[in-house]
Protein backbone atom coordinates (compact mmCIF):
# COMPACT_ATOMS: atom_id res chain seq x y z
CA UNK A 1 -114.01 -7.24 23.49
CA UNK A 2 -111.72 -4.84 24.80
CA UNK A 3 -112.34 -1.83 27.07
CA UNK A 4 -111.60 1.55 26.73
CA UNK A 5 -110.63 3.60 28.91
CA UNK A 6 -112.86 6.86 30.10
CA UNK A 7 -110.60 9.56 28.25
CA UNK A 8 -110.20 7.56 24.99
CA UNK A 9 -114.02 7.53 25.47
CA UNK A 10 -114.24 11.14 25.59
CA UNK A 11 -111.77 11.85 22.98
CA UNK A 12 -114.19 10.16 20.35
CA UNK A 13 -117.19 11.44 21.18
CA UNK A 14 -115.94 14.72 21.20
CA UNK A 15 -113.67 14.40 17.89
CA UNK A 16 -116.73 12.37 16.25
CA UNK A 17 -119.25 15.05 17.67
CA UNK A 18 -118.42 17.88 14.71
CA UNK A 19 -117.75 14.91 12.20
CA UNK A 20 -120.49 12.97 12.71
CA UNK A 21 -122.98 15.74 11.54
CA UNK A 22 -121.70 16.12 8.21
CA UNK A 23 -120.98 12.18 7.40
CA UNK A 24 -120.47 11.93 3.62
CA UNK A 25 -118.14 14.39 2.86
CA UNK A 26 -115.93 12.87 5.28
CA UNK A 27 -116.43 9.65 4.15
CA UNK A 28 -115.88 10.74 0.58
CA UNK A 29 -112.39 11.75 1.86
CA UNK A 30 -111.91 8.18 3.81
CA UNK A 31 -112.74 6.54 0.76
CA UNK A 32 -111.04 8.80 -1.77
CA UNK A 33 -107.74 7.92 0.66
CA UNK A 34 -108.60 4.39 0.62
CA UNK A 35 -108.70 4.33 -2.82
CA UNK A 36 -105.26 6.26 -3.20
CA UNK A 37 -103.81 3.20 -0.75
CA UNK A 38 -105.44 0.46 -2.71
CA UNK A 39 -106.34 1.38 -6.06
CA UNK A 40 -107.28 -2.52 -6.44
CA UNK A 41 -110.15 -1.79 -3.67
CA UNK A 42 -112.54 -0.11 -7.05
CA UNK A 43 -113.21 -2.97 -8.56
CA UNK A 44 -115.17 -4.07 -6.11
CA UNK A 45 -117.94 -1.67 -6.31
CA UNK A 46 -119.71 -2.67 -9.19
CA UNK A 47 -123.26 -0.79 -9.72
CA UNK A 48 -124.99 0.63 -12.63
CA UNK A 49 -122.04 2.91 -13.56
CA UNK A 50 -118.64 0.40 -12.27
CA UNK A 51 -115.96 2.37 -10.21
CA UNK A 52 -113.10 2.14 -12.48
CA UNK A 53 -111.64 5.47 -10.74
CA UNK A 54 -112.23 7.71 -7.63
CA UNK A 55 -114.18 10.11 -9.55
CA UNK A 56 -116.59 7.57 -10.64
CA UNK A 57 -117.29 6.12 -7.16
CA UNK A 58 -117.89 9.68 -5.95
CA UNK A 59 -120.07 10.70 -8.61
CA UNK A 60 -121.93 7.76 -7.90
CA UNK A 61 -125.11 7.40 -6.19
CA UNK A 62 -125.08 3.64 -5.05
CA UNK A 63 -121.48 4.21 -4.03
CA UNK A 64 -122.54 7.65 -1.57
CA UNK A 65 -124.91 5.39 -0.21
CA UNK A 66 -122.36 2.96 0.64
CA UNK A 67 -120.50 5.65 2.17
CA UNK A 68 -123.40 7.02 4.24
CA UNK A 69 -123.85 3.24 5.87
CA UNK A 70 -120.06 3.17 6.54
CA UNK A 71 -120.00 6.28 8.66
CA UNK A 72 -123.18 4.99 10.13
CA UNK A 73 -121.32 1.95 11.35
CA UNK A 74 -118.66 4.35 12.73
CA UNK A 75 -121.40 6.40 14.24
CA UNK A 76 -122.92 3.25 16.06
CA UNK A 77 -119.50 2.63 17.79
CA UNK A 78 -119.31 5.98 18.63
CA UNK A 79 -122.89 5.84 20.50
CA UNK A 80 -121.68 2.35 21.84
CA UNK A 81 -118.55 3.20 23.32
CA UNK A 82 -119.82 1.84 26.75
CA UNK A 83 -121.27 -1.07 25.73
CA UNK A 84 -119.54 -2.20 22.46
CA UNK A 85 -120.36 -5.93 22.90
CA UNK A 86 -123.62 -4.94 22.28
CA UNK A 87 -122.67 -4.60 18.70
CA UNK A 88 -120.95 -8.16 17.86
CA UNK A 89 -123.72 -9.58 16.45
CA UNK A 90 -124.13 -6.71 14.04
CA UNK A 91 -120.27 -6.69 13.77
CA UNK A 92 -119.81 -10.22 13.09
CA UNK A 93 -122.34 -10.20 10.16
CA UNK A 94 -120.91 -7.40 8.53
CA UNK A 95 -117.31 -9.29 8.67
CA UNK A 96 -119.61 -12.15 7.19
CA UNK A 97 -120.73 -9.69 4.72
CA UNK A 98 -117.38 -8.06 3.62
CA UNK A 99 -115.96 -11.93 3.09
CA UNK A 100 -118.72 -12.73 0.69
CA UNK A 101 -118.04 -9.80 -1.58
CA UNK A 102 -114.49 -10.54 -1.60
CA UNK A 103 -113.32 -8.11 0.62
CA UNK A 104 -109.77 -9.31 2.19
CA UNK A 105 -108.81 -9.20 5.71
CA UNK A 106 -105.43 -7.10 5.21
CA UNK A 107 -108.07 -4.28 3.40
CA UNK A 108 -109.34 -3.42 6.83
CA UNK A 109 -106.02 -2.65 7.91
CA UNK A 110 -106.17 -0.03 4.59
CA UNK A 111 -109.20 1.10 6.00
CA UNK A 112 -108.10 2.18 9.61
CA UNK A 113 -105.46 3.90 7.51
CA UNK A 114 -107.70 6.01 5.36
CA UNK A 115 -110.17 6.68 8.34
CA UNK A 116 -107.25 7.98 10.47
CA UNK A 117 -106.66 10.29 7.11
CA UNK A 118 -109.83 11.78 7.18
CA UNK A 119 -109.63 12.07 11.23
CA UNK A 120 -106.62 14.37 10.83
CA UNK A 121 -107.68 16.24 7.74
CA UNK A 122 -110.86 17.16 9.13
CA UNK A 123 -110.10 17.92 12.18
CA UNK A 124 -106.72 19.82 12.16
CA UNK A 125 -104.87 20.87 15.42
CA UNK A 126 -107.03 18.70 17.30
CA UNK A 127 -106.21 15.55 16.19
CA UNK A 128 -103.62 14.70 18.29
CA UNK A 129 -101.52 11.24 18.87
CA UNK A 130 -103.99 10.50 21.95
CA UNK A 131 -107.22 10.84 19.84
CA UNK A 132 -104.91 9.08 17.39
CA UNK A 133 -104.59 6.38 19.81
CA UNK A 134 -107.94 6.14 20.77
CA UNK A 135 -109.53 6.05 17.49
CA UNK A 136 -107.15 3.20 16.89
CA UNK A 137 -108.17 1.59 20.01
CA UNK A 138 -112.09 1.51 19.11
CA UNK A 139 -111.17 0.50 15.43
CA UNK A 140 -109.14 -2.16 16.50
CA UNK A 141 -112.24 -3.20 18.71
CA UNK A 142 -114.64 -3.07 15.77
CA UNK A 143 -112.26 -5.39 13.04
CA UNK A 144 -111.24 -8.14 15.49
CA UNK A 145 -115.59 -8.59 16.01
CA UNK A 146 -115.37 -8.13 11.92
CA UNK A 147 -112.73 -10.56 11.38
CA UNK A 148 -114.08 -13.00 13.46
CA UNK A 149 -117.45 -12.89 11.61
CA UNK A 150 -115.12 -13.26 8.34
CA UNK A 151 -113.36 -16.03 8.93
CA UNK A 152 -116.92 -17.68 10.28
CA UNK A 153 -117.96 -17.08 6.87
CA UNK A 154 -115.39 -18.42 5.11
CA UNK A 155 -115.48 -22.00 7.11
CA UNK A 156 -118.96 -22.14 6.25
CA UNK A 157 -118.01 -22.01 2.65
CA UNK A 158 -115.29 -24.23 3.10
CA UNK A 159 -117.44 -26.92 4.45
């Protein structure tokens, strides 16, 4: 896994410090921008009441629960920073996960997008290109241990 450096290090912890406290209603705005991207990405949350629009997911409780354990993964990286091979097992199962429920490769790319949305929404003036960067630099981190756990999954089912 790639390092990074001590200031992108600092730049996250302190961007993710204010965030990190109030982790749904930024995640409803990652995933309301997500959706906005990739309208396809609402059909695959399918609960009680489906997703067929935004407003649906949002309104929905199974769906702010998903939300909740998505910023939790983004907190653990955040708490990781200095030792984020110590989440590849974890990593590599949820890229296992996302492949079984049909979740492409190229979404995660959507996903970075939408995150880096909510990053400069939230936090203004201080989101500048080097917290840009950085954020970019840990989320690049996190999808390559993802991706690899993805295409594990799909060899197994190819076998």
């Amino acid at each position: 896994m790639e390092e990074l450096s001590a200031k992108d290090k600092e730049l996250i912890r302190g961007s993710w410090e204010s965030l990190g406290k109030n982790k749904v209603p930024h995640g409803v705005i990652m995933f309301s921008r997500l959706f906005e991207l990739d309208p396809a990405l609402l059909s695959l949350f399918r609960y009680s009441t489906n997703c067929d629009t935004t407003q649906d997911c949002v309104s929905s409780p199974e769906f702010l629960e998903h939300v909740t354990k998505v910023m939790l993964v983004i907190d653990a990286a955040v708490s990781h920073l200095d030792d984020l091979p110590s989440l590849e097992d974890f990593l590599l199962n949820l890229g296992r996960k996302h492949q079984a429920v049909g979740v492409s490769t190229q979404s995660f790319a959507v996903v970075g997008e939408a995150l880096l949305y909510m990053l400069q929404r939230s936090l203004g003036q201080a989101y500048t290109a080097p917290l840009r960067q950085a954020w970019l630099s840990m989320y690049g981190v996190v999808v390559a241990a993802m991706s690899r756990g993805w295409a594990e999954n799909g060899e197994d089912k190819a076998d």
